[in-house]
Protein backbone atom coordinates (compact mmCIF):
# COMPACT_ATOMS: atom_id res chain seq x y z
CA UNK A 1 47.62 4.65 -0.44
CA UNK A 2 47.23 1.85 -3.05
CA UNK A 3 45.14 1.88 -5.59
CA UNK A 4 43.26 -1.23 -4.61
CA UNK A 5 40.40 -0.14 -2.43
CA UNK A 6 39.70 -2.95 0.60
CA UNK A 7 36.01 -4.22 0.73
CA UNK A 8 35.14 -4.95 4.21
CA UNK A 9 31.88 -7.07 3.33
CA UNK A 10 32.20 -8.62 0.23
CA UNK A 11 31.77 -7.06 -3.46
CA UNK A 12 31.71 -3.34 -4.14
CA UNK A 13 27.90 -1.88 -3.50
CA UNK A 14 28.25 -0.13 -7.10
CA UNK A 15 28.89 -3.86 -8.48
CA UNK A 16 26.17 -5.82 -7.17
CA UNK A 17 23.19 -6.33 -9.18
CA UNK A 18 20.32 -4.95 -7.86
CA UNK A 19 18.67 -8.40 -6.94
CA UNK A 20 21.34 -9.20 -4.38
CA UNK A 21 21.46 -5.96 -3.11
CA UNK A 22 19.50 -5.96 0.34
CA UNK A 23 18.51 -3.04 0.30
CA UNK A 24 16.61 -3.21 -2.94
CA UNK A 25 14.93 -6.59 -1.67
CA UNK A 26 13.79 -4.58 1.65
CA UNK A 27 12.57 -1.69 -1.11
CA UNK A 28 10.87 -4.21 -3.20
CA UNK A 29 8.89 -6.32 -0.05
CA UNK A 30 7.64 -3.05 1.34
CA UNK A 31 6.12 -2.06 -2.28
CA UNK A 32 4.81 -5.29 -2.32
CA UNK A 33 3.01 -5.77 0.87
CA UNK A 34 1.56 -2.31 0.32
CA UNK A 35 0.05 -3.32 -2.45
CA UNK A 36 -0.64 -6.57 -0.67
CA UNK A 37 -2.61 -3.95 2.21
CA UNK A 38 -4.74 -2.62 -0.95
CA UNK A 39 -5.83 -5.51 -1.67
CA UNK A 40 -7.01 -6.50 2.24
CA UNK A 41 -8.41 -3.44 1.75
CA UNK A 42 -10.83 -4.27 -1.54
CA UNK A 43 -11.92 -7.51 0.51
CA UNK A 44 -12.64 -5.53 4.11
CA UNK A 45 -14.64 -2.67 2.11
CA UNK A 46 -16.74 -5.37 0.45
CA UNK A 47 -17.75 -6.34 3.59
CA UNK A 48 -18.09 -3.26 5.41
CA UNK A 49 -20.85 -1.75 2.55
CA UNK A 50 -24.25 -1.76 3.07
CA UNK A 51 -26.31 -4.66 1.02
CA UNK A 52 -28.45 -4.13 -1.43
CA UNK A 53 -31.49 -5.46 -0.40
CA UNK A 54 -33.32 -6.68 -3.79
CA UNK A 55 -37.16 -7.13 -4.26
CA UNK A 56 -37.26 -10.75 -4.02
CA UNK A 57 -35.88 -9.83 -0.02
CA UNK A 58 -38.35 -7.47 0.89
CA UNK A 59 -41.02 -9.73 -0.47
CA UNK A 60 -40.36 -12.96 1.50
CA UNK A 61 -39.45 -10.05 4.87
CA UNK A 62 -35.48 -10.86 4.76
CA UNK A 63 -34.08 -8.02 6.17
CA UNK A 64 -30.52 -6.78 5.15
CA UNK A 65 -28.26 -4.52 6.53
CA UNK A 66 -28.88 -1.06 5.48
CA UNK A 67 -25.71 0.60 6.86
CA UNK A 68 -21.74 0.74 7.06
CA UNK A 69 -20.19 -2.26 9.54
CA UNK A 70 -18.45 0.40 11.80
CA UNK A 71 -16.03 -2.82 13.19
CA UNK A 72 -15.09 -3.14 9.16
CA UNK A 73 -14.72 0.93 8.93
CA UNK A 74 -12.27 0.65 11.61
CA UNK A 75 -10.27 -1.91 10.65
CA UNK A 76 -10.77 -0.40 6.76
CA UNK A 77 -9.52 3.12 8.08
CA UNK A 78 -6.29 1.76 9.93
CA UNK A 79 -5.23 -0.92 7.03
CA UNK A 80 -5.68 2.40 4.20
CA UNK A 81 -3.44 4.50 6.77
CA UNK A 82 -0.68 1.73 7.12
CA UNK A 83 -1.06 1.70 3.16
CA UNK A 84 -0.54 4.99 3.17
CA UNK A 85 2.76 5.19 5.60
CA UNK A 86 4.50 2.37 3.82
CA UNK A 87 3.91 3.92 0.07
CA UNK A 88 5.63 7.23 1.44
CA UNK A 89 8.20 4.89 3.17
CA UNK A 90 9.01 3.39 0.10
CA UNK A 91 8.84 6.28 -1.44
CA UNK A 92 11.37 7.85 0.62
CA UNK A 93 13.99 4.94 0.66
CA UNK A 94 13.82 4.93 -3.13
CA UNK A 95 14.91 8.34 -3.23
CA UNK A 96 17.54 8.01 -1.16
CA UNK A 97 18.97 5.12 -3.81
CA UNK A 98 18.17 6.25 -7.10
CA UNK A 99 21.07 8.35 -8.36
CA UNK A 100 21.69 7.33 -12.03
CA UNK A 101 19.74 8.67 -14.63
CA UNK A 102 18.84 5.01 -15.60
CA UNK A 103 16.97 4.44 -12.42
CA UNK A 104 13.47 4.49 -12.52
CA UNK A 105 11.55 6.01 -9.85
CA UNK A 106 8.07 4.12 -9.37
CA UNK A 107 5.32 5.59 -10.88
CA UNK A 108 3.23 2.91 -8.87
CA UNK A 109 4.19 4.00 -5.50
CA UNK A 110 2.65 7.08 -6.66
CA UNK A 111 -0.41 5.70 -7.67
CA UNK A 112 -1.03 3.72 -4.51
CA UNK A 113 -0.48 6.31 -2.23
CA UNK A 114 -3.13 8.56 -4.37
CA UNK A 115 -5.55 5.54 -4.34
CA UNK A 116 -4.95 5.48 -0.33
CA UNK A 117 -4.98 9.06 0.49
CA UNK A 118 -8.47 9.50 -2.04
CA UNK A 119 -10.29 6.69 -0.26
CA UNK A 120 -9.36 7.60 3.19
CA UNK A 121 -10.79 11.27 2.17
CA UNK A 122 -13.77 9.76 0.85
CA UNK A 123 -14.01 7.40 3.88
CA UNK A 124 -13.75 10.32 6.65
CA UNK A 125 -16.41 12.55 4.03
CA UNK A 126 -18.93 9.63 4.66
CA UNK A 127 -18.13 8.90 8.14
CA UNK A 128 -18.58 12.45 8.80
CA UNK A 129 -21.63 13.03 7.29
């Protein structure tokens, strides 16, 4: 055996910087369109709220809607679960990376899936009741 290892596809994984690494870009765009999911999900639960219906409304006889949009629940419920499966996801393919001690692990990941997993509780709690 030489010494000289042969590299089949280019530079040596342990090399690379992280940024051309693919599978740090694939790590990084899942993170980021959960995050980008949380954020659909702040717009469809603005919608899906009841409104406040204000004095001026009930004096002139407007009426407003006094209960949850179940078609924004819905959609609310299944974008929070997707959320959800792609935090863990990332989760999981970031352990599977990180080795050094140098490596950070993603406290943010963390938070998102709490945020997710506490609103689809709280979601289910009100649907239920």
């Amino acid at each position: 055996m030489t010494a000289k290892t042969v590299q089949k596809f280019g530079q040596e994984r342990r090399k690379k910087s992280r940024e051309h690494d693919t599978y740090y870009r694939v790590v990084v765009t899942l993170n980021s369109l959960a995050w980008l999911s949380l954020m659909i999900c702040l717009i469809l639960f603005h919608f899906a709220r009841p409104e406040m219906v204000s004095g001026v409304q009930q004096f002139w006889g407007i009426e407003g809607r006094t209960s949850w949009s179940p078609e924004y629940i819905d959609a609310l419920i299944t974008l929070l679960q997707s959320c959800l499966v792609t935090s863990l996801l990332t989760m999981f393919l970031r352990s599977r990376r990180n080795r050094r001690k140098s490596d950070r692990y993603g406290v943010n990941l963390f938070i998102l899936a709490g945020i997710s997993s506490l609103s689809l509780v709280t979601l289910n709690a009100v649907a239920l009741a």
